[in-house]
Protein backbone atom coordinates (compact mmCIF):
# COMPACT_ATOMS: atom_id res chain seq x y z
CA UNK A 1 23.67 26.81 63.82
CA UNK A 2 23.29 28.48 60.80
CA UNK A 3 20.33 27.81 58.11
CA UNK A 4 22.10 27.06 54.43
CA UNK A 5 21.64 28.79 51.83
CA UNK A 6 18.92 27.44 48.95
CA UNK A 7 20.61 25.95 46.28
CA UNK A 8 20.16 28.85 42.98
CA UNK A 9 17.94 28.05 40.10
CA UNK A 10 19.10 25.72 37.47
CA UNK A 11 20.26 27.57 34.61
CA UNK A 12 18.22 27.05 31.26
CA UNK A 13 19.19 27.31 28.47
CA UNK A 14 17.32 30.44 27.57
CA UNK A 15 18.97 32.17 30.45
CA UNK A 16 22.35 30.97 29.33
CA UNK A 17 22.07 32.77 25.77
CA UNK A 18 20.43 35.74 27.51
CA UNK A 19 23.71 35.83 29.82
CA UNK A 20 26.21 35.32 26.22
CA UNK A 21 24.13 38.29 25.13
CA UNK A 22 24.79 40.63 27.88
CA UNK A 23 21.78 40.57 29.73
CA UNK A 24 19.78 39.02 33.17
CA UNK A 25 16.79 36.96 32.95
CA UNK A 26 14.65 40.20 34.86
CA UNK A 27 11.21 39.53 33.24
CA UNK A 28 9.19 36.21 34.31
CA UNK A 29 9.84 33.79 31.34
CA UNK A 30 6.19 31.56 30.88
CA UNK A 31 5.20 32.00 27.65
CA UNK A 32 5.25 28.60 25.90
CA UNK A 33 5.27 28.73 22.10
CA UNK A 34 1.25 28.89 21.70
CA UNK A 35 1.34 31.80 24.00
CA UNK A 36 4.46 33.77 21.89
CA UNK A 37 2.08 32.52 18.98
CA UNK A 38 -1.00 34.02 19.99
CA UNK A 39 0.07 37.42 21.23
CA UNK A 40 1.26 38.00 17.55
CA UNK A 41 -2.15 36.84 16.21
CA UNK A 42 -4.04 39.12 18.60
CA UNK A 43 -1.83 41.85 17.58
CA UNK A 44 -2.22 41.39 13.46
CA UNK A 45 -5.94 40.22 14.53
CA UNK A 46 -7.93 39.75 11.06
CA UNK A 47 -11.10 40.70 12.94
CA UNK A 48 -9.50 44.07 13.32
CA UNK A 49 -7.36 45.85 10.71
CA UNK A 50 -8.93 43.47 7.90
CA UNK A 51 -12.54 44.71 8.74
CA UNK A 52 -11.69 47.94 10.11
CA UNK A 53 -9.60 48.80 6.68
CA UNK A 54 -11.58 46.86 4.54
CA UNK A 55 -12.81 50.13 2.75
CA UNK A 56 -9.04 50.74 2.16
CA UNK A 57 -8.86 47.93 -0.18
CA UNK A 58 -12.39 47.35 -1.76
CA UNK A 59 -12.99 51.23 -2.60
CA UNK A 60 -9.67 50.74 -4.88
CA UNK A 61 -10.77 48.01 -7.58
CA UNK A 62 -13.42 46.12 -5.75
CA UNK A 63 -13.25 42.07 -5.17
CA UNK A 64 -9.68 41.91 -6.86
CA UNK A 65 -7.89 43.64 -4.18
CA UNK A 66 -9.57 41.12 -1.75
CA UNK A 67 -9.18 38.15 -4.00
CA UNK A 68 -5.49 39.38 -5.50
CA UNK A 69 -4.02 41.74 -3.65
CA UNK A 70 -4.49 40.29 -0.15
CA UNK A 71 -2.78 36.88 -0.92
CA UNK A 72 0.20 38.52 -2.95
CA UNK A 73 0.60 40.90 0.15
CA UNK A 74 0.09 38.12 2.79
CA UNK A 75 3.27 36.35 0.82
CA UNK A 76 5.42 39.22 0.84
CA UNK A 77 4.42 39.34 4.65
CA UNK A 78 5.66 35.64 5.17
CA UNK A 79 8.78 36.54 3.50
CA UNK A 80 9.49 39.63 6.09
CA UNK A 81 8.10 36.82 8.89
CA UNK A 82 10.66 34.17 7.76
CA UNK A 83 13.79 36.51 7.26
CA UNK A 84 12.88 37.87 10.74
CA UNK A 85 12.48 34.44 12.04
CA UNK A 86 15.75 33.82 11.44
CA UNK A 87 17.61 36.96 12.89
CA UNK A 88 15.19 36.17 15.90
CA UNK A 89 16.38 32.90 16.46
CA UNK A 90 19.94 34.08 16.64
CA UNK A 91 19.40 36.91 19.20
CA UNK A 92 16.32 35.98 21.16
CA UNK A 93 16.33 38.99 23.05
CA UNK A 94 13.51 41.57 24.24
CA UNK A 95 14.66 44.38 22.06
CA UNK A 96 14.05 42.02 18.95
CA UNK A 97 14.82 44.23 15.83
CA UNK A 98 16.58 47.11 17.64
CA UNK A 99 18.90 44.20 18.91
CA UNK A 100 18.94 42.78 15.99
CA UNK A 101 20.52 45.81 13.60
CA UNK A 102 22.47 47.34 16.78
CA UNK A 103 24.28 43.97 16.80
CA UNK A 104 24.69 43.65 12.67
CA UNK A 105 25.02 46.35 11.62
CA UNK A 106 25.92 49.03 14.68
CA UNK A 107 24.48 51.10 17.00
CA UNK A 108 23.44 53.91 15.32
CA UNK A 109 21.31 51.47 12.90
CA UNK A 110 20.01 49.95 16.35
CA UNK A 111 19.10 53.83 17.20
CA UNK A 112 17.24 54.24 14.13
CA UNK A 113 15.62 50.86 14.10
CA UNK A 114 14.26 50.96 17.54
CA UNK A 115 12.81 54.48 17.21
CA UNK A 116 11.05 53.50 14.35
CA UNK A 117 9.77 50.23 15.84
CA UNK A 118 8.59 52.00 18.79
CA UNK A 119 6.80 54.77 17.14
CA UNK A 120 5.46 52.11 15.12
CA UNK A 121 3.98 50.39 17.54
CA UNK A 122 2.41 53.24 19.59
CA UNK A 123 1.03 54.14 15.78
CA UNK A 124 -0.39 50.43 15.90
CA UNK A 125 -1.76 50.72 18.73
CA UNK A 126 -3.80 54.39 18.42
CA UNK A 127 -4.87 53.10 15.27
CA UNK A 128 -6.40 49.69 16.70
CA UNK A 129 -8.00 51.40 19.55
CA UNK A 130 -9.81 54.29 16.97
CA UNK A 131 -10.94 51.35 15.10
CA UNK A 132 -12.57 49.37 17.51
CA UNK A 133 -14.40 52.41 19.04
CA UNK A 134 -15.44 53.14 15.07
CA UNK A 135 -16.55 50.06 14.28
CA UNK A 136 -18.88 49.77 17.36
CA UNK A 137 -19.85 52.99 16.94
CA UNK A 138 -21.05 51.91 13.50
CA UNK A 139 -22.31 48.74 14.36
CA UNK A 140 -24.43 49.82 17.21
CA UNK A 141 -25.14 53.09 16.90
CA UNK A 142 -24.89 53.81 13.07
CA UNK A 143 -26.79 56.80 13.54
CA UNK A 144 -24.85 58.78 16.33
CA UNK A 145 -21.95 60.99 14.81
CA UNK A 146 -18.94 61.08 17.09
CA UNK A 147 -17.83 63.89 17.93
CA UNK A 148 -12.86 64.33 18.29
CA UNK A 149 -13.94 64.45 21.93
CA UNK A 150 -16.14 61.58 22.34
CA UNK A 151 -13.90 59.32 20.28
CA UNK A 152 -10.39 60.68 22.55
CA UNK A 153 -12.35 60.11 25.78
CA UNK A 154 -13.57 56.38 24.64
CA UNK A 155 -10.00 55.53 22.95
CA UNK A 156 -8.18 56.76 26.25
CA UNK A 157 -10.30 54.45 28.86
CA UNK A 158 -9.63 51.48 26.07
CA UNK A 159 -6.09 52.07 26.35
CA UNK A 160 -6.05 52.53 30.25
CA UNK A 161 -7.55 49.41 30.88
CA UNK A 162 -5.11 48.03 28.71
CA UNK A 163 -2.21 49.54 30.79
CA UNK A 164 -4.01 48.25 33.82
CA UNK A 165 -3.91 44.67 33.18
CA UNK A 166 -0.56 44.33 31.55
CA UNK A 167 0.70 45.92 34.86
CA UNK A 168 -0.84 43.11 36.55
CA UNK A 169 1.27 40.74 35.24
CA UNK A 170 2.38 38.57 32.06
CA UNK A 171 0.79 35.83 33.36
CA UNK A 172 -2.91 37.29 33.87
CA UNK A 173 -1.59 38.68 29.92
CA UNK A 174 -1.21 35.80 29.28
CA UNK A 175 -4.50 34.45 29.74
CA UNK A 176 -6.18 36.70 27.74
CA UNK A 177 -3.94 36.54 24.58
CA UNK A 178 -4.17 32.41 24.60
CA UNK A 179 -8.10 33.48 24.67
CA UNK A 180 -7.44 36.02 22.25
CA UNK A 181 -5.63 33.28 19.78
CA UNK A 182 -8.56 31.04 20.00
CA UNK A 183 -11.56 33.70 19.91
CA UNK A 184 -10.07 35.37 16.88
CA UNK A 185 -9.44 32.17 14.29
CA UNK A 186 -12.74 31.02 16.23
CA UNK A 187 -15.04 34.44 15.11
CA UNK A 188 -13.25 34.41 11.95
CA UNK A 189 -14.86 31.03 10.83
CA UNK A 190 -18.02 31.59 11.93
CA UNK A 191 -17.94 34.92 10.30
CA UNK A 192 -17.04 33.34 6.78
CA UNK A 193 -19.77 30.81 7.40
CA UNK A 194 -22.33 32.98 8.14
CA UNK A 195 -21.28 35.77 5.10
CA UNK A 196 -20.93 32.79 2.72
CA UNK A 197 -24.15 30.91 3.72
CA UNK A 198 -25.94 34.43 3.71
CA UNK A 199 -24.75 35.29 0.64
CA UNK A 200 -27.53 35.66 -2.73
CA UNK A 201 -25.06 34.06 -4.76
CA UNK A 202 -21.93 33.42 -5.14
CA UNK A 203 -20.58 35.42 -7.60
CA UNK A 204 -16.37 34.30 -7.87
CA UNK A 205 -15.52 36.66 -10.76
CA UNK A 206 -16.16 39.22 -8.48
CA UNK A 207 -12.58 37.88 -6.55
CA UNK A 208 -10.79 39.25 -9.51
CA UNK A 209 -12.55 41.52 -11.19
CA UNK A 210 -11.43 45.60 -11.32
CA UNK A 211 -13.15 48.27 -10.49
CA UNK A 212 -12.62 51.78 -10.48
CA UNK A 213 -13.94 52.76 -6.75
CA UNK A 214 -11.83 55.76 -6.12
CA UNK A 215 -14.14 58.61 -5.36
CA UNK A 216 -16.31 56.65 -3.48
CA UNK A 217 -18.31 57.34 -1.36
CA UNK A 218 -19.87 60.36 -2.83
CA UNK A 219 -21.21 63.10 -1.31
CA UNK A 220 -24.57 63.24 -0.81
CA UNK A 221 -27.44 65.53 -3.10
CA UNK A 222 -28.60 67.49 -0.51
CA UNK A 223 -32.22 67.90 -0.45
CA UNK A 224 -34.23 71.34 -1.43
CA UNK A 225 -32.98 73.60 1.12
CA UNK A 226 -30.64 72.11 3.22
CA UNK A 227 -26.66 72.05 3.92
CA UNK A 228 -24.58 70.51 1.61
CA UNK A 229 -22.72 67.66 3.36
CA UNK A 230 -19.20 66.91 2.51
CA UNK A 231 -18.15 63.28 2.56
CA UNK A 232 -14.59 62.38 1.97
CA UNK A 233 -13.88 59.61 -0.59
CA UNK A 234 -11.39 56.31 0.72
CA UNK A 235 -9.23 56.90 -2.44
CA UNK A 236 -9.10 60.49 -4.35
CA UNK A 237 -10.76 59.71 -7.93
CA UNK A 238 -8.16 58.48 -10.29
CA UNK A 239 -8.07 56.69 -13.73
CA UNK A 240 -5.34 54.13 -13.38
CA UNK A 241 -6.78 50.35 -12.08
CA UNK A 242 -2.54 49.66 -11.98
CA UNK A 243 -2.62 52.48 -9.27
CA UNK A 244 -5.53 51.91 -7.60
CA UNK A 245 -4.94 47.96 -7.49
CA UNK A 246 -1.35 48.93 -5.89
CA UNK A 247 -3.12 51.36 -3.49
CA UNK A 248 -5.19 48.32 -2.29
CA UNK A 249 -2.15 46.68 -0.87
CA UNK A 250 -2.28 49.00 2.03
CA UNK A 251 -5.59 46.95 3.49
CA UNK A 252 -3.02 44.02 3.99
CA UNK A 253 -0.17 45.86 5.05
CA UNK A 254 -2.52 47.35 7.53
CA UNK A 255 -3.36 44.32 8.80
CA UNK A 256 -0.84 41.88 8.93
CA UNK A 257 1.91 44.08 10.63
CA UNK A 258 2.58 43.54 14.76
CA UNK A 259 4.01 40.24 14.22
CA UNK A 260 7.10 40.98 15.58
CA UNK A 261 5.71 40.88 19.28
CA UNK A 262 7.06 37.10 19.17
CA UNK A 263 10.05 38.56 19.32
CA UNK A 264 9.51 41.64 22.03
CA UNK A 265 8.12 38.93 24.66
CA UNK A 266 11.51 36.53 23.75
CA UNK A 267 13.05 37.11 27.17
CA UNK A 268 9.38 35.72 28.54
CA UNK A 269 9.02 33.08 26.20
CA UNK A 270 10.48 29.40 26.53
CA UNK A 271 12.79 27.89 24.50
CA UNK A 272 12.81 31.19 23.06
CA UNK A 273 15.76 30.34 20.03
CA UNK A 274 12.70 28.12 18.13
CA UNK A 275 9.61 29.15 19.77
CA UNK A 276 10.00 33.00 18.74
CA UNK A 277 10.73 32.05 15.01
CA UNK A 278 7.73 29.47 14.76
CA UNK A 279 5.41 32.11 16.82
CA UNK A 280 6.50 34.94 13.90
CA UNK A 281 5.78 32.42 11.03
CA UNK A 282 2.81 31.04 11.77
CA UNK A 283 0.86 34.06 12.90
CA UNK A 284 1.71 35.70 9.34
CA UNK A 285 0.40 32.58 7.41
CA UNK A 286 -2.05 31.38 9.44
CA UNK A 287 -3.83 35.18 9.57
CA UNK A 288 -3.08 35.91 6.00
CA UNK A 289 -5.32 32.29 5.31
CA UNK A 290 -8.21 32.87 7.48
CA UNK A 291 -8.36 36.38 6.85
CA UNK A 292 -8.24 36.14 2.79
CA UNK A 293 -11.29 33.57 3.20
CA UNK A 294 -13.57 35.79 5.93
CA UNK A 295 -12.86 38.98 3.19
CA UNK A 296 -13.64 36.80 0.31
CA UNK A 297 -16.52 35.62 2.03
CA UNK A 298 -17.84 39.19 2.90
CA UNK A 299 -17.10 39.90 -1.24
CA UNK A 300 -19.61 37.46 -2.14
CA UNK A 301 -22.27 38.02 0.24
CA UNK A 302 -22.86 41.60 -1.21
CA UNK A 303 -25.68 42.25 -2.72
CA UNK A 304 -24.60 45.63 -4.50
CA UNK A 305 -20.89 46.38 -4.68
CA UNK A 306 -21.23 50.03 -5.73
CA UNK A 307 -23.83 49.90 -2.79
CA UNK A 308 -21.20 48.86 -0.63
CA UNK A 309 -18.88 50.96 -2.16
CA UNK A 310 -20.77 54.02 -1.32
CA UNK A 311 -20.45 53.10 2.41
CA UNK A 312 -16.69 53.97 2.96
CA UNK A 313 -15.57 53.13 6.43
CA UNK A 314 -18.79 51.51 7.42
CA UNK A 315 -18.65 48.69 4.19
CA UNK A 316 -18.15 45.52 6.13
CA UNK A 317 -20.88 46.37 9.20
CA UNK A 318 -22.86 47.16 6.07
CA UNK A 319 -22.54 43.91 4.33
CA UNK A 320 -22.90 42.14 7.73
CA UNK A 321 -26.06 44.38 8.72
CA UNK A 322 -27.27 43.57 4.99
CA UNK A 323 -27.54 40.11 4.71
CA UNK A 324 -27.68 38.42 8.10
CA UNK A 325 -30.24 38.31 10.58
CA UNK A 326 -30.36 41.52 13.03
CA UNK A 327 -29.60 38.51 16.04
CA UNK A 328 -26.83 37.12 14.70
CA UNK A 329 -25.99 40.33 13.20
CA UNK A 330 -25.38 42.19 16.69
CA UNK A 331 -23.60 38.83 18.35
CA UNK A 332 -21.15 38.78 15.84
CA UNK A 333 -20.49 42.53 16.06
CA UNK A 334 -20.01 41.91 19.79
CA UNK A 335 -17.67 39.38 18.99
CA UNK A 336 -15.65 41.38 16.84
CA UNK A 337 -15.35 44.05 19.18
CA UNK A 338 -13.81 41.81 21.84
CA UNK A 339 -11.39 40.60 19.65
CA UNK A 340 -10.46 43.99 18.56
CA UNK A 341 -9.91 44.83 22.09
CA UNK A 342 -7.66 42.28 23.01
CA UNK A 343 -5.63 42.95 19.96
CA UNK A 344 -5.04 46.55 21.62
CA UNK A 345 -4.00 44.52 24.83
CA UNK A 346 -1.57 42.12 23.27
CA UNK A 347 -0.15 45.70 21.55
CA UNK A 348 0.65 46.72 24.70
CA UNK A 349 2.33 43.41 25.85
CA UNK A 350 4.82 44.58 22.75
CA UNK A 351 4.88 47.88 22.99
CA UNK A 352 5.87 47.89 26.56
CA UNK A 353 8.55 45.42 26.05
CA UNK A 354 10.37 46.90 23.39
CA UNK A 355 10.46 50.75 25.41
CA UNK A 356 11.88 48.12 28.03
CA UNK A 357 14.99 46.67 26.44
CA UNK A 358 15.60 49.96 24.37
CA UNK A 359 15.47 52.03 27.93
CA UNK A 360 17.83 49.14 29.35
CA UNK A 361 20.61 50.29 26.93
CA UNK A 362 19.95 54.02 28.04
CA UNK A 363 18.11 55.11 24.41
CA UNK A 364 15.22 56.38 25.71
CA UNK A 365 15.17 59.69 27.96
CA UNK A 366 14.81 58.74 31.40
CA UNK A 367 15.69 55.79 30.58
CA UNK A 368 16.42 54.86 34.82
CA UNK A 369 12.67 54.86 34.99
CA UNK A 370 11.51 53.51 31.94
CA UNK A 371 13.74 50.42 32.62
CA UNK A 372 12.20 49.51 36.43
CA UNK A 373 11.07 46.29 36.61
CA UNK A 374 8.19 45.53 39.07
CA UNK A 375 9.65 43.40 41.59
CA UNK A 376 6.19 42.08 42.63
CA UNK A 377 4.16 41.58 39.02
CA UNK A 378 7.88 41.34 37.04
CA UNK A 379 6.26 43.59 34.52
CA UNK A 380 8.22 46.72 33.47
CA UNK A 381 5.07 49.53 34.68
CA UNK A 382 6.96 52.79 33.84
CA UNK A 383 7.30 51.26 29.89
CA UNK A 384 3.78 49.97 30.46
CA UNK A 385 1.79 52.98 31.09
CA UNK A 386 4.00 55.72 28.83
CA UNK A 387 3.54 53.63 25.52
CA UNK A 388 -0.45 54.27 26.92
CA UNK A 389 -0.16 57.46 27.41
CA UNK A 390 2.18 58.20 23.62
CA UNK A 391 -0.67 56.34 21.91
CA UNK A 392 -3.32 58.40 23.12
CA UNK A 393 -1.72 61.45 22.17
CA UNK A 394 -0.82 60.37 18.58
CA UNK A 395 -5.07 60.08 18.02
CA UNK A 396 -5.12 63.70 19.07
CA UNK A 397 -2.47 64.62 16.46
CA UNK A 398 -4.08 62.66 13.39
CA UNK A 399 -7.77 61.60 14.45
CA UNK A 400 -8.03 60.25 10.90
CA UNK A 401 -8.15 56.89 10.94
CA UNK A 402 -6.50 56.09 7.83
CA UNK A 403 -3.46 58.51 8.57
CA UNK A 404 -2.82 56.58 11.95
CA UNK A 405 -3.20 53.36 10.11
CA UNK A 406 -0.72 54.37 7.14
CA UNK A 407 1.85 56.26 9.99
CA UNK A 408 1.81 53.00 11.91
CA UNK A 409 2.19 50.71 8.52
CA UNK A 410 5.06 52.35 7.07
CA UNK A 411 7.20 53.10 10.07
CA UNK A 412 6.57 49.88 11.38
CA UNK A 413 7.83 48.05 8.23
CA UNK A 414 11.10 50.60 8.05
CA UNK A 415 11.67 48.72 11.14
CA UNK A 416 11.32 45.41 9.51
CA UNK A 417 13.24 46.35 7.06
CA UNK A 418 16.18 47.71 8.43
CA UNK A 419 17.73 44.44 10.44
CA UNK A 420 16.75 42.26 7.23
CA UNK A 421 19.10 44.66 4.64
CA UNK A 422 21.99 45.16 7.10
CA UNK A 423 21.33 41.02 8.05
CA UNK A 424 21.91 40.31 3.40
CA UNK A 425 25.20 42.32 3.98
CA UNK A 426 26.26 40.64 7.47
CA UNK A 427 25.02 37.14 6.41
CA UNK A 428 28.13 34.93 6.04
CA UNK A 429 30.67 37.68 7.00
CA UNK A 430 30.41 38.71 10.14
CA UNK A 431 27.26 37.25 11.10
CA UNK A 432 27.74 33.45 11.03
CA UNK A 433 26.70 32.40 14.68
CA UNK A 434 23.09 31.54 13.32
CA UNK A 435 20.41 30.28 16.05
CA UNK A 436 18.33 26.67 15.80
CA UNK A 437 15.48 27.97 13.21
CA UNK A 438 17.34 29.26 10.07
CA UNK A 439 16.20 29.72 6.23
CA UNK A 440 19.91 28.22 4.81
CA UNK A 441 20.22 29.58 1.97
CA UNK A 442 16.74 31.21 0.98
CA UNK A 443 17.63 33.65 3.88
CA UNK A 444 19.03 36.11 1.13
CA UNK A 445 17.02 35.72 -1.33
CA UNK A 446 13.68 36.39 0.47
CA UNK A 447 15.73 39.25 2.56
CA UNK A 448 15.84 41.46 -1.06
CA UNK A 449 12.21 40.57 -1.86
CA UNK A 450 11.32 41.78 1.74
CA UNK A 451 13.76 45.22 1.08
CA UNK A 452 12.26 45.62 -1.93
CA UNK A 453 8.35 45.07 -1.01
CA UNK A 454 8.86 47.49 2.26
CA UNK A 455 10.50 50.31 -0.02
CA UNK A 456 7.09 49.80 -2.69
CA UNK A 457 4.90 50.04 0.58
CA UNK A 458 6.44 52.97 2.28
CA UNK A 459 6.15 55.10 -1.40
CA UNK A 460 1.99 53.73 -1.51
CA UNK A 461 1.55 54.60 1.91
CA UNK A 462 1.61 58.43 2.05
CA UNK A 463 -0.33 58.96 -0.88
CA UNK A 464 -3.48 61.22 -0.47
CA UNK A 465 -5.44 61.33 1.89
CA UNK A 466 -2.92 59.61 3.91
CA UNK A 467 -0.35 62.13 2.72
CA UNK A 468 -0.17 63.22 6.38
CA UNK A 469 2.19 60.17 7.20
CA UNK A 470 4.42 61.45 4.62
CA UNK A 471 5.05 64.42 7.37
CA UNK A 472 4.83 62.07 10.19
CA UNK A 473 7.92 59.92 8.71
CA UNK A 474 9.79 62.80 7.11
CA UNK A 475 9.68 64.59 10.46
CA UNK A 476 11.01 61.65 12.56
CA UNK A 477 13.79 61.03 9.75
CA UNK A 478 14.86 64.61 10.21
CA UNK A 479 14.18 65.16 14.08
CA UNK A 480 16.49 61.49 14.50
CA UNK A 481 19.25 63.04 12.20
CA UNK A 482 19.60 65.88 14.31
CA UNK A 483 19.51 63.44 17.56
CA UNK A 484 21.99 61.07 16.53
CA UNK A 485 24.19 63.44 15.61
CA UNK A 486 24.47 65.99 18.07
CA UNK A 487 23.46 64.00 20.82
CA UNK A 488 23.20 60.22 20.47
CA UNK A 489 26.21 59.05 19.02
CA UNK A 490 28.04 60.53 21.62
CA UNK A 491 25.98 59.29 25.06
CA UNK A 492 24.25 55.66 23.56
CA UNK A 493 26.39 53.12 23.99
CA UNK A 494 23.91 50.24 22.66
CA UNK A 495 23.56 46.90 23.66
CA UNK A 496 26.12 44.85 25.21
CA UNK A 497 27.06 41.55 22.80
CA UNK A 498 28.03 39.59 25.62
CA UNK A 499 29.34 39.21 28.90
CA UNK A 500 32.78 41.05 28.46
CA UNK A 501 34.13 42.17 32.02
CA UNK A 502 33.70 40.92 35.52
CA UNK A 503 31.90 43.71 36.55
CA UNK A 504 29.00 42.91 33.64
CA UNK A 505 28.97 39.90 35.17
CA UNK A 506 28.18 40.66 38.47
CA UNK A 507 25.64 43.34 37.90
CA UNK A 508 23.94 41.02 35.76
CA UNK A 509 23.89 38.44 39.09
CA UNK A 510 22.81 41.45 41.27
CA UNK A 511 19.38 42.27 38.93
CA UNK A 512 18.37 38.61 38.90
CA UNK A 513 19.02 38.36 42.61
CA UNK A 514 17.01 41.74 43.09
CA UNK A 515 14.14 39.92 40.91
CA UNK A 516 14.49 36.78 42.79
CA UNK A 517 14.06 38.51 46.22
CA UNK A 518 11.00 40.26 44.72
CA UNK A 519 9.36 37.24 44.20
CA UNK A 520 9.61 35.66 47.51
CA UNK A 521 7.03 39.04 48.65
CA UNK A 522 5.15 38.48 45.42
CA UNK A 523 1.34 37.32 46.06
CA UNK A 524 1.09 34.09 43.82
């Protein structure tokens, strides 16, 4: 007598839209909405870009790019968040914003959008990974000069160990970016506390007062007889506070970018239509307000700002180092560092996903590979370990930190931007399915300011001595050109829009059956 068959899985909800959308449930869906949440605050993670770019900002006009720029950026960030928010709601999808303009506007937008995002990301991530071996290089051993070698050898284990653990699994991910949510807002306060309480006084004009910092740090008098050393100033001197103030944007644009991971991990996230849209949202404002009061704090607690000034890269460790006690000094150092290197882990978790769905729709080369799904640890490994491997290889090509942070800031917001200005057109006309979280109409409004805002950052951030991300973008603009046109538009079909033909259908069945058999040899 025959054994019957097990009944099949209950179909959610989320699998339901993922089917309407062309696509099988492949990837283990466990994320629950403070999970989707966190991995976006690990990835914009305060403790990282907003003290490993704080020079970018306070060696512009001092305290007023800290105490005026930051919050006016950190609102034009929510915008971007909440337009996004919406789009995400309607096509909760792994791809996110490559999905997103591919189904608005057309595939060759989706082309565009997802080779931006990706090199984006793998920007993010390089630039993350430098920092945190920088910063504890200057917290720890402030006297040891690291050598291009030393700093690719140390960036490249980070970023294996990364790969390693995100091939384990989403859940054992997991774990560390719901750690990673807490640690960070966690560090952050106790940071603030200890700057503020630290602090000689507490100066407030210095939140929005200007001044002119560019040039700093100087190089130093050498003494009688010795070398002249050459120091490199944050910001080339320059008269204009207007410019320099507008140049100081780039420390929050640094930092609060990476948010759209909410989106990438949709297809493992629950109740993915609201959760991904919430997740976006609240990692922007919530980072944005504990990050403006930790910088503010660090603002006040300095005893010399032209001191401080004078420091460059190393002006936060310094104000730390300055004022608290060598103890709590090195704990909260160690702290930071942590945090910094789960914010490269979470990057991963992104990065991964979105080479994923973009290699599922046969835009990436090899894209048979790049797709695989690991039956076992329902990660995607091949996606896993190459965005590793592209991110090391980007710090060899601009070991500058601040040209890896500008690269990664202004393609990464190109990518931002791109769904959001074809969404203003689509809104209403042929987009008009929207999803459970939606703006009503604010979506349009706050869609220009976001078009608008990207287009002001993407002009501030090549500007000397970042003007090497000014080649880095023009370079991918042309090199896609010549792609799409001889190549792409005639072999990249981009992503289905929804279950059209009985044989969609069925392969669809035949991946999540291949997934589900996978599991039944998975250790638990």
């Amino acid at each position: 007598m025959s054994t019957p068959a097990p009944p099949a899985p209950e179909e959610s909800d989320d699998v339901r839209t993922l089917h309407k959308l062309g696509y099988a449930q492949e990837l283990a869906r466990v994320l629950g909405g403070f999970s989707n949440f966190a991995i976006s605050l690990s990835i914009i993670c305060i403790l990282a870009g907003g003290i490993t770019s704080f020079h970018v900002g306070f060696c512009s006009v001092g305290g007023a790019s800290i105490g005026i720029a930051w919050p006016l950026v950190g609102l034009f960030a929510l915008c971007v968040a909440a337009t996004m928010g919406q789009i995400a709601s309607a096509f909760p999808t792994a791809g996110g914003l490559y999905h997103w303009a591919a189904i608005l506007g057309g595939r060759g937008w989706g082309w565009a959008t997802a080779w931006f995002n990706l090199a984006g990301l793998v920007a993010v991530l390089a630039a993350i990974n430098v920092g945190t071996f920088r910063f504890a290089m200057g917290a720890f051993l402030p006297d040891v000069k690291p050598t291009p070698l030393m700093q690719g050898a140390v960036v490249a284990l980070i970023t294996v160990s990364h790969a390693i653990i995100n091939h384990l699994g989403i859940r054992v991910t997991r774990v560390l970016t719901d750690f990673s949510g807490y640690w960070i807002l966690f560090v952050s306060v106790v940071v603030t506390i200890a700057l503020a309480t630290a602090a000689p006084s507490h100066d407030f004009e210095r939140l929005w007062t200007f001044t002119n910092y560019s040039g700093f740090p100087h190089s130093p008098v050498p003494e009688p007889g010795a070398e002249a050393e050459t120091v490199d100033p944050v910001w080339p001197e320059h008269q204009s506070l207007l410019w320099l103030f507008a140049l100081g944007f780039l420390l929050p644009a640094y930092t609060i970018t990476g948010f759209d991971a909410s989106a990438h991990v949709s297809e493992e996230t629950e109740n993915a239509a609201r959760n991904v849209p919430r997740g976006i949202v609240r990692s922007v404002w919530v980072s944005a307000l504990f990050g403006w009061f930790m910088l503010c704090a660090a603002v006040l607690a300095m005893r010399d700002p032209t001191a401080v000034a004078e420091k460059g890269e190393q002006a936060f460790v310094f104000t730390m180092g300055d004022v608290l006690p060598r103890g709590l000094y090195l704990v909260l150092c160690g702290s930071i560092v942590l945090a910094q290197y789960l914010c490269g882990l979470a990057t991963v978790t992104s990065t991964s996903r979105m080479a994923f769905a973009f290699a599922r729709d046969g835009g990436l080369p090899c894209s048979r590979w790049v797709r695989f799904v690991s039956p076992r640890f329902r990660t995607p490994p091949v996606s896993i370990w190459l965005v590793a491997v592209l991110a090391v290889l980007f710090t060899l090509f601009a070991e500058a930190y601040a040209t890896i942070a500008a690269s990664a800031a202004v393609l990464l917001y190109i990518s931002y931007v791109l769904p959001t200005a074809i969404g203003v057109i689509a809104y209403g006309r042929w987009w008009t399915a929207m999803g459970p979280w939606t703006l009503g109409r604010w979506f349009r409004p706050l869609a220009v300011v976001s078009v608008f805002g990207c287009g002001l950052l993407l002009v501030i951030g090549v500007q000397p001595p970042s003007e090497k991300a000014a080649y880095v973008v023009g370079a991918m603009v042309a090199a896609l050109a010549v792609m799409w046109f001889a190549v792409a538009r005639y072999t990249f079909p981009g992503p289905p829009h929804g279950i059209e033909t009985r044989a969609q259908a069925e392969s669809i069945a035949a991946a999540e059956a291949a997934v589900h058999e996978g599991d039944k040899g998975a250790t638990p």
